[in-house]
PDB file of N, CA and C in Angstrom:
ATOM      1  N   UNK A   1      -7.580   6.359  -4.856  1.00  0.00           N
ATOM      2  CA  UNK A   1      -8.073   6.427  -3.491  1.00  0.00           C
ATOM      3  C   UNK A   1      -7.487   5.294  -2.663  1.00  0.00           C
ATOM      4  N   UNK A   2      -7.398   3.841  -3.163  1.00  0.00           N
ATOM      5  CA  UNK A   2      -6.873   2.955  -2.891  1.00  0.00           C
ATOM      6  C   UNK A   2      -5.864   3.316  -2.070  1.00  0.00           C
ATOM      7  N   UNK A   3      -4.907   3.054  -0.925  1.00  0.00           N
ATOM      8  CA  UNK A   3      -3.856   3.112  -0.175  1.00  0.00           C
ATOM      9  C   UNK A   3      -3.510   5.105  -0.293  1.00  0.00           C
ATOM     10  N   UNK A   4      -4.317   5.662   0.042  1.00  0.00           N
ATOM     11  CA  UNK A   4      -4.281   7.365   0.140  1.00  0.00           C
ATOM     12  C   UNK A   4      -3.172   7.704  -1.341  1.00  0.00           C
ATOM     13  N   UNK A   5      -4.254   7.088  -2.725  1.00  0.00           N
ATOM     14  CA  UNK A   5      -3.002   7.505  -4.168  1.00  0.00           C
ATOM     15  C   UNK A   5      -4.422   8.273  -4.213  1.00  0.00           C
ATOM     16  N   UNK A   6      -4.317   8.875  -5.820  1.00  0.00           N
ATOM     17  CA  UNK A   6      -5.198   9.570  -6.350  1.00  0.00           C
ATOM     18  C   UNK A   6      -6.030   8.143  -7.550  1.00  0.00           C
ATOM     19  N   UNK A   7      -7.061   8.915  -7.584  1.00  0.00           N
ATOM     20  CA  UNK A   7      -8.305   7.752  -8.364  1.00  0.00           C
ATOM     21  C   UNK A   7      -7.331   7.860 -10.301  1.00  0.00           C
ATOM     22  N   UNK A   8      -8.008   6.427 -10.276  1.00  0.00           N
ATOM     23  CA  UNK A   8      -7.167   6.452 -12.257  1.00  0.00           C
ATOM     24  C   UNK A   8      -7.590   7.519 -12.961  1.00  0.00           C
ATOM     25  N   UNK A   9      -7.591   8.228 -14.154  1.00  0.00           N
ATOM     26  CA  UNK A   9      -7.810   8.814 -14.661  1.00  0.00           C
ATOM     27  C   UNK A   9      -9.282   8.609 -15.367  1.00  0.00           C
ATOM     28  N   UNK A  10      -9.873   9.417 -15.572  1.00  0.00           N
ATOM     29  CA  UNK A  10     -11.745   8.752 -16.269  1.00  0.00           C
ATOM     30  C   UNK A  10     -11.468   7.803 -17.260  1.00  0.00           C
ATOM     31  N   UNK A  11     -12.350   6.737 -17.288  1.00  0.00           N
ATOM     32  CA  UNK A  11     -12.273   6.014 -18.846  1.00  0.00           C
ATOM     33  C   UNK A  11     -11.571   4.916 -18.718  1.00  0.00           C
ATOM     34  N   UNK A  12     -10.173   4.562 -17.567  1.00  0.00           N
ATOM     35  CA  UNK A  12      -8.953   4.065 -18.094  1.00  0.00           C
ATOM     36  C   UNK A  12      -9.260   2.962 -17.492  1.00  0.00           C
ATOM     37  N   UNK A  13     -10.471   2.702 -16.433  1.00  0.00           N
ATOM     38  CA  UNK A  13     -10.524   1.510 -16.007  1.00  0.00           C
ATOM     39  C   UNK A  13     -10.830   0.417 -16.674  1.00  0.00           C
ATOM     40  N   UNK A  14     -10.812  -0.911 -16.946  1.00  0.00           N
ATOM     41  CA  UNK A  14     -10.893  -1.932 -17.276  1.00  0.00           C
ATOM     42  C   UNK A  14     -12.376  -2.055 -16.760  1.00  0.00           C
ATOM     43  N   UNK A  15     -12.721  -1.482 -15.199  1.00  0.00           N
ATOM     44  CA  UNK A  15     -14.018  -2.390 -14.994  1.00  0.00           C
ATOM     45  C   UNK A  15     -15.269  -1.098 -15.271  1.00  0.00           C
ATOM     46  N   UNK A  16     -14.789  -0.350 -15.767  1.00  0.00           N
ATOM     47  CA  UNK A  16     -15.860   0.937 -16.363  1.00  0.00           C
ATOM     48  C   UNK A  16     -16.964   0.101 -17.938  1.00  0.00           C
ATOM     49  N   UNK A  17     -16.244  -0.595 -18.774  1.00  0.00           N
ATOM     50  CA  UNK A  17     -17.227  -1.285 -19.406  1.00  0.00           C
ATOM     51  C   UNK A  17     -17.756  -2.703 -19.238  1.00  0.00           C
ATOM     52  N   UNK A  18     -17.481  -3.280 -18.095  1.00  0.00           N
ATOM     53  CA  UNK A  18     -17.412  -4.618 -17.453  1.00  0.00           C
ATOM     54  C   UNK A  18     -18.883  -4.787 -17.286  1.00  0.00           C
ATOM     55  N   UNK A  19     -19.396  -6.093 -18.259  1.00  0.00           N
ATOM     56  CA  UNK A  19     -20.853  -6.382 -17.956  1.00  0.00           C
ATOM     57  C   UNK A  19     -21.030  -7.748 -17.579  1.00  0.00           C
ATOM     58  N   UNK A  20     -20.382  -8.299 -17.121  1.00  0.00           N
ATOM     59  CA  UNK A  20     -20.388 -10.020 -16.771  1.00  0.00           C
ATOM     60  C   UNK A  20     -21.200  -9.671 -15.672  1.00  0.00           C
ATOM     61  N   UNK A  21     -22.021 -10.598 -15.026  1.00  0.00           N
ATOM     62  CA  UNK A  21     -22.784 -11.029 -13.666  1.00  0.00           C
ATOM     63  C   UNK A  21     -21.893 -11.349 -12.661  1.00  0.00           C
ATOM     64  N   UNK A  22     -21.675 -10.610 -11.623  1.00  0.00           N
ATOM     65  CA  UNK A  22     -21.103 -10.659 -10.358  1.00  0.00           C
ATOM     66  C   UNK A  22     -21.072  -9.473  -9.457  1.00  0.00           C
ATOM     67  N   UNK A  23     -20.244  -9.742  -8.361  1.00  0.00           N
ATOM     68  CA  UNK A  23     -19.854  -8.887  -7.820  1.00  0.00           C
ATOM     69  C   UNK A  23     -18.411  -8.160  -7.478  1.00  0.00           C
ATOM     70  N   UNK A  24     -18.438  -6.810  -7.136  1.00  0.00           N
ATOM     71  CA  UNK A  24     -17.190  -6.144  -7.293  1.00  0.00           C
ATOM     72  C   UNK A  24     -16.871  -6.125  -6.302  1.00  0.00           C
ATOM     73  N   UNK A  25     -15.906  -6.677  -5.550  1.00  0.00           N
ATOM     74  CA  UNK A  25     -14.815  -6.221  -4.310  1.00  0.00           C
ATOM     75  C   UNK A  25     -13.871  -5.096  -4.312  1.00  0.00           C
ATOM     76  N   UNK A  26     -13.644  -5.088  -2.603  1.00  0.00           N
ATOM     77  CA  UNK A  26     -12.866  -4.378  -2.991  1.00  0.00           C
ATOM     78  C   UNK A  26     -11.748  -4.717  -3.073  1.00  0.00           C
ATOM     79  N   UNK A  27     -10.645  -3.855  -3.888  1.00  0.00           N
ATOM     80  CA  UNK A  27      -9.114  -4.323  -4.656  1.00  0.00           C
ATOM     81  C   UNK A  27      -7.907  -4.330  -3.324  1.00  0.00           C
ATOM     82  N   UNK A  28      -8.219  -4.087  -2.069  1.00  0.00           N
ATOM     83  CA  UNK A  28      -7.305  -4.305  -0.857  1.00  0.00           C
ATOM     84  C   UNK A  28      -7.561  -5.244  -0.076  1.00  0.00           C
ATOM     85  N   UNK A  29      -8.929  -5.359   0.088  1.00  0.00           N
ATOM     86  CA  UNK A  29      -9.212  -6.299   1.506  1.00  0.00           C
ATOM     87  C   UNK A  29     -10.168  -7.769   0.932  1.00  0.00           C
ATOM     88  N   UNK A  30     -10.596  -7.166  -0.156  1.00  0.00           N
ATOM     89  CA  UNK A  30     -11.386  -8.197  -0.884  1.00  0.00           C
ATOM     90  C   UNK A  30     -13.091  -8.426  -0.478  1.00  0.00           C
ATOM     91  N   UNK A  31     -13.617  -7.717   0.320  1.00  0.00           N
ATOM     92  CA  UNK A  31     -14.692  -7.267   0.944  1.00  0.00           C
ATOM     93  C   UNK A  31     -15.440  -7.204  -0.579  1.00  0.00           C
ATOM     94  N   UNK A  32     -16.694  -8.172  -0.454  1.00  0.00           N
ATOM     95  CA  UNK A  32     -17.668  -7.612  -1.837  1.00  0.00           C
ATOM     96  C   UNK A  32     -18.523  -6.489  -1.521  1.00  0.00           C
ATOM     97  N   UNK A  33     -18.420  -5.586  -2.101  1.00  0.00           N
ATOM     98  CA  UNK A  33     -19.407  -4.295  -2.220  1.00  0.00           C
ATOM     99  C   UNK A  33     -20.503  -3.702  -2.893  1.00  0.00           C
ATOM    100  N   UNK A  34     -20.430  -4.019  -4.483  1.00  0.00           N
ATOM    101  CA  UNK A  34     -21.506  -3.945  -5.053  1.00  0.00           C
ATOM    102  C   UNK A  34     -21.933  -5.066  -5.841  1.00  0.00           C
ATOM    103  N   UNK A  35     -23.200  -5.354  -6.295  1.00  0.00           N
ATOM    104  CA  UNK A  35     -23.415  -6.446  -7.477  1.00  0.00           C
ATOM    105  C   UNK A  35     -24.050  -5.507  -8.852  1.00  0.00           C
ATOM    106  N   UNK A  36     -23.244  -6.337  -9.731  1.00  0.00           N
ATOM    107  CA  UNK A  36     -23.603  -5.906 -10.887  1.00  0.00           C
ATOM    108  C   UNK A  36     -25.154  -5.382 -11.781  1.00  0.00           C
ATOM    109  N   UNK A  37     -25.940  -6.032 -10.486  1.00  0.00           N
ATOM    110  CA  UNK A  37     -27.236  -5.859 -11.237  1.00  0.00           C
ATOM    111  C   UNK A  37     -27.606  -4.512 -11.161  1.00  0.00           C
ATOM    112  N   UNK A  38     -26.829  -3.689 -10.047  1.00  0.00           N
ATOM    113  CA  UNK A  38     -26.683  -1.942  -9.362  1.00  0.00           C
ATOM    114  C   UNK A  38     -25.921  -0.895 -10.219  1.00  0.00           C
ATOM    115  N   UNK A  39     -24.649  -1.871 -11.478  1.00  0.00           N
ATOM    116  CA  UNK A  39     -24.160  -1.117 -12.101  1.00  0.00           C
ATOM    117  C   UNK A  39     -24.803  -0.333 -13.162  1.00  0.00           C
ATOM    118  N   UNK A  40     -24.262   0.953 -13.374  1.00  0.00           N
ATOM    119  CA  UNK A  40     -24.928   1.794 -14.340  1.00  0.00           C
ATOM    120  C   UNK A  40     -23.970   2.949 -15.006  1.00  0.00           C
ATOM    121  N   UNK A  41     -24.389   3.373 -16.340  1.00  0.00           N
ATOM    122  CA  UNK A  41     -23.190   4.262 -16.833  1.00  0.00           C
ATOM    123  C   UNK A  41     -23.316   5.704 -16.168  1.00  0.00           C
ATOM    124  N   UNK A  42     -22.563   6.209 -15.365  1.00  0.00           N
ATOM    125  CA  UNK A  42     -22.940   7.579 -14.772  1.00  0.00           C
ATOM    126  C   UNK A  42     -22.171   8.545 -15.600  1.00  0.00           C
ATOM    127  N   UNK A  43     -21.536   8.376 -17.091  1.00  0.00           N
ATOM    128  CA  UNK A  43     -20.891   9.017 -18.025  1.00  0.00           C
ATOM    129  C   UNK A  43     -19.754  10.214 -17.042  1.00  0.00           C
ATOM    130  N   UNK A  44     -18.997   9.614 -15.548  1.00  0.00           N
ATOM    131  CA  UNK A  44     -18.335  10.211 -15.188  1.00  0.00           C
ATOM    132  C   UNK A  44     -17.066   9.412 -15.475  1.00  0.00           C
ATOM    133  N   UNK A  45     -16.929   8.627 -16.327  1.00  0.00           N
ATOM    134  CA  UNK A  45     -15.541   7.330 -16.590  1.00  0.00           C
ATOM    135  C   UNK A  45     -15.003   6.876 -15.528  1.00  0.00           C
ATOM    136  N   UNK A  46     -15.921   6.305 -14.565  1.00  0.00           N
ATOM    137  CA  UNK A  46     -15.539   5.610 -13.511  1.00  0.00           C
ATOM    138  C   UNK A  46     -17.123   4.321 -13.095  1.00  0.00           C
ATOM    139  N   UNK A  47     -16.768   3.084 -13.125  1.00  0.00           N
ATOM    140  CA  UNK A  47     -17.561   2.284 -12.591  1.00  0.00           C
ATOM    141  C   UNK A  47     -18.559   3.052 -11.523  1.00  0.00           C
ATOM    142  N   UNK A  48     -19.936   2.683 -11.444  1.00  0.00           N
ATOM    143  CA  UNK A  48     -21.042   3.471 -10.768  1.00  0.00           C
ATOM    144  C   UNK A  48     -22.077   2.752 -10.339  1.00  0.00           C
ATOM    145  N   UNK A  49     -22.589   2.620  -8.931  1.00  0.00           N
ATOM    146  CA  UNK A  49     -23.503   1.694  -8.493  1.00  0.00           C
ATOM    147  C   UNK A  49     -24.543   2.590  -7.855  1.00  0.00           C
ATOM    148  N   UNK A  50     -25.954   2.401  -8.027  1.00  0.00           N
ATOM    149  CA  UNK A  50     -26.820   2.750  -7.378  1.00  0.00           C
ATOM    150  C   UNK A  50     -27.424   1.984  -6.056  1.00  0.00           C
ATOM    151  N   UNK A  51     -26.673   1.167  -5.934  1.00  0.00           N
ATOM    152  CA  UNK A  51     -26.764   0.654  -4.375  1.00  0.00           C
ATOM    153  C   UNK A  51     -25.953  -0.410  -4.233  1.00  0.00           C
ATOM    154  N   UNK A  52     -25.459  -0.727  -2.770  1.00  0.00           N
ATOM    155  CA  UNK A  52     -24.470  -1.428  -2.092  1.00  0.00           C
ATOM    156  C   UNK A  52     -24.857  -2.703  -1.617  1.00  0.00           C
ATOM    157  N   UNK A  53     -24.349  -4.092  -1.293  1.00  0.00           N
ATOM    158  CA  UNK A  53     -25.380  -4.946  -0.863  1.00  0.00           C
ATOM    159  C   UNK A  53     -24.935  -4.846   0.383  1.00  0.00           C
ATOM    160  N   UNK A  54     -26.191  -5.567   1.126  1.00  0.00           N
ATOM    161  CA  UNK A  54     -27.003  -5.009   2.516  1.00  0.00           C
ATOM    162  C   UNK A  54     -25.839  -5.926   3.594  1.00  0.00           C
ATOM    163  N   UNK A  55     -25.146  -5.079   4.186  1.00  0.00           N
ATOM    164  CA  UNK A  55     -24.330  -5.074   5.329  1.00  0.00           C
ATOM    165  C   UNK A  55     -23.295  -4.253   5.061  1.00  0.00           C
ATOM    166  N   UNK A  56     -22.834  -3.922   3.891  1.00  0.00           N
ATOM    167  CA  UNK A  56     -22.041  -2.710   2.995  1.00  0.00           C
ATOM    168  C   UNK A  56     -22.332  -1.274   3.467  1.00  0.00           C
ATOM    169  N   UNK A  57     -21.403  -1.182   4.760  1.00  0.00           N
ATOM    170  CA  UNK A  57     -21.299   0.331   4.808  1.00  0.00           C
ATOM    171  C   UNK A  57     -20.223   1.007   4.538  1.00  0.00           C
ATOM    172  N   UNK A  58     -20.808   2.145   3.766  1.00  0.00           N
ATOM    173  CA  UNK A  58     -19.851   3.023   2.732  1.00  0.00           C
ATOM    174  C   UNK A  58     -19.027   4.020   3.661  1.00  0.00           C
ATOM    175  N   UNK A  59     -18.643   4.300   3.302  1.00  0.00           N
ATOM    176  CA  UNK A  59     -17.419   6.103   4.260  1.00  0.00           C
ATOM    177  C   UNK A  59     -17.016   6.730   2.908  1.00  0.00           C
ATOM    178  N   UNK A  60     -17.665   7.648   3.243  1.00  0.00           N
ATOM    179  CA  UNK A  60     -16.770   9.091   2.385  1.00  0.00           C
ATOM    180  C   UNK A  60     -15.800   9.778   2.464  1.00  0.00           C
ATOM    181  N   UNK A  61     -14.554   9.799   1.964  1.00  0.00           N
ATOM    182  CA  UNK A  61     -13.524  10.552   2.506  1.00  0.00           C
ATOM    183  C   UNK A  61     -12.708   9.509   2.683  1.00  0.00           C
ATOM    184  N   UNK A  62     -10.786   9.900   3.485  1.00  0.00           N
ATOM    185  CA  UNK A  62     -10.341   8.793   4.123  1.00  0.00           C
ATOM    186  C   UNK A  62     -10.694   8.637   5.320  1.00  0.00           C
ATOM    187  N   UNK A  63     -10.221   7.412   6.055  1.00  0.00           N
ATOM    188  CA  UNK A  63     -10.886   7.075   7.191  1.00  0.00           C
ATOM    189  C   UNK A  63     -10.624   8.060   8.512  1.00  0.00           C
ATOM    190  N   UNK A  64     -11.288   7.885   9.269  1.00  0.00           N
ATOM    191  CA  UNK A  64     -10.960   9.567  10.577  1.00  0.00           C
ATOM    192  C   UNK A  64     -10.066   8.666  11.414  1.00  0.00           C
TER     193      UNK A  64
END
């Protein structure tokens, strides 16, 4: 999704079993987006947060 590519393949990420305490940015702008205490296994092989921290607004899709 990163720079309009397609997402890694399930599984292949590095931060899909990642349990250290922090937070995840994002990998272009460096913007923090989720904290780890939100991560959870959604058995879709991709890192998964049940919530964003508070000023973190999300967009679905690429940008309009």
């Amino acid at each position: 999704m990163l720079r309009d590519a397609a997402t890694e393949r399930p599984y292949s990420s590095r931060l899909n079993g990642e349990d250290r305490r922090g937070r995840f940015a994002c990998a272009m702008c460096g913007t923090k987006l989720f904290d780890s205490e939100t991560k959870f296994d959604s058995g879709s092989g991709w890192p998964s947060f049940y919530d964003r921290l508070e000023g973190v607004e999300l967009q679905a899709g690429p940008p309009a």
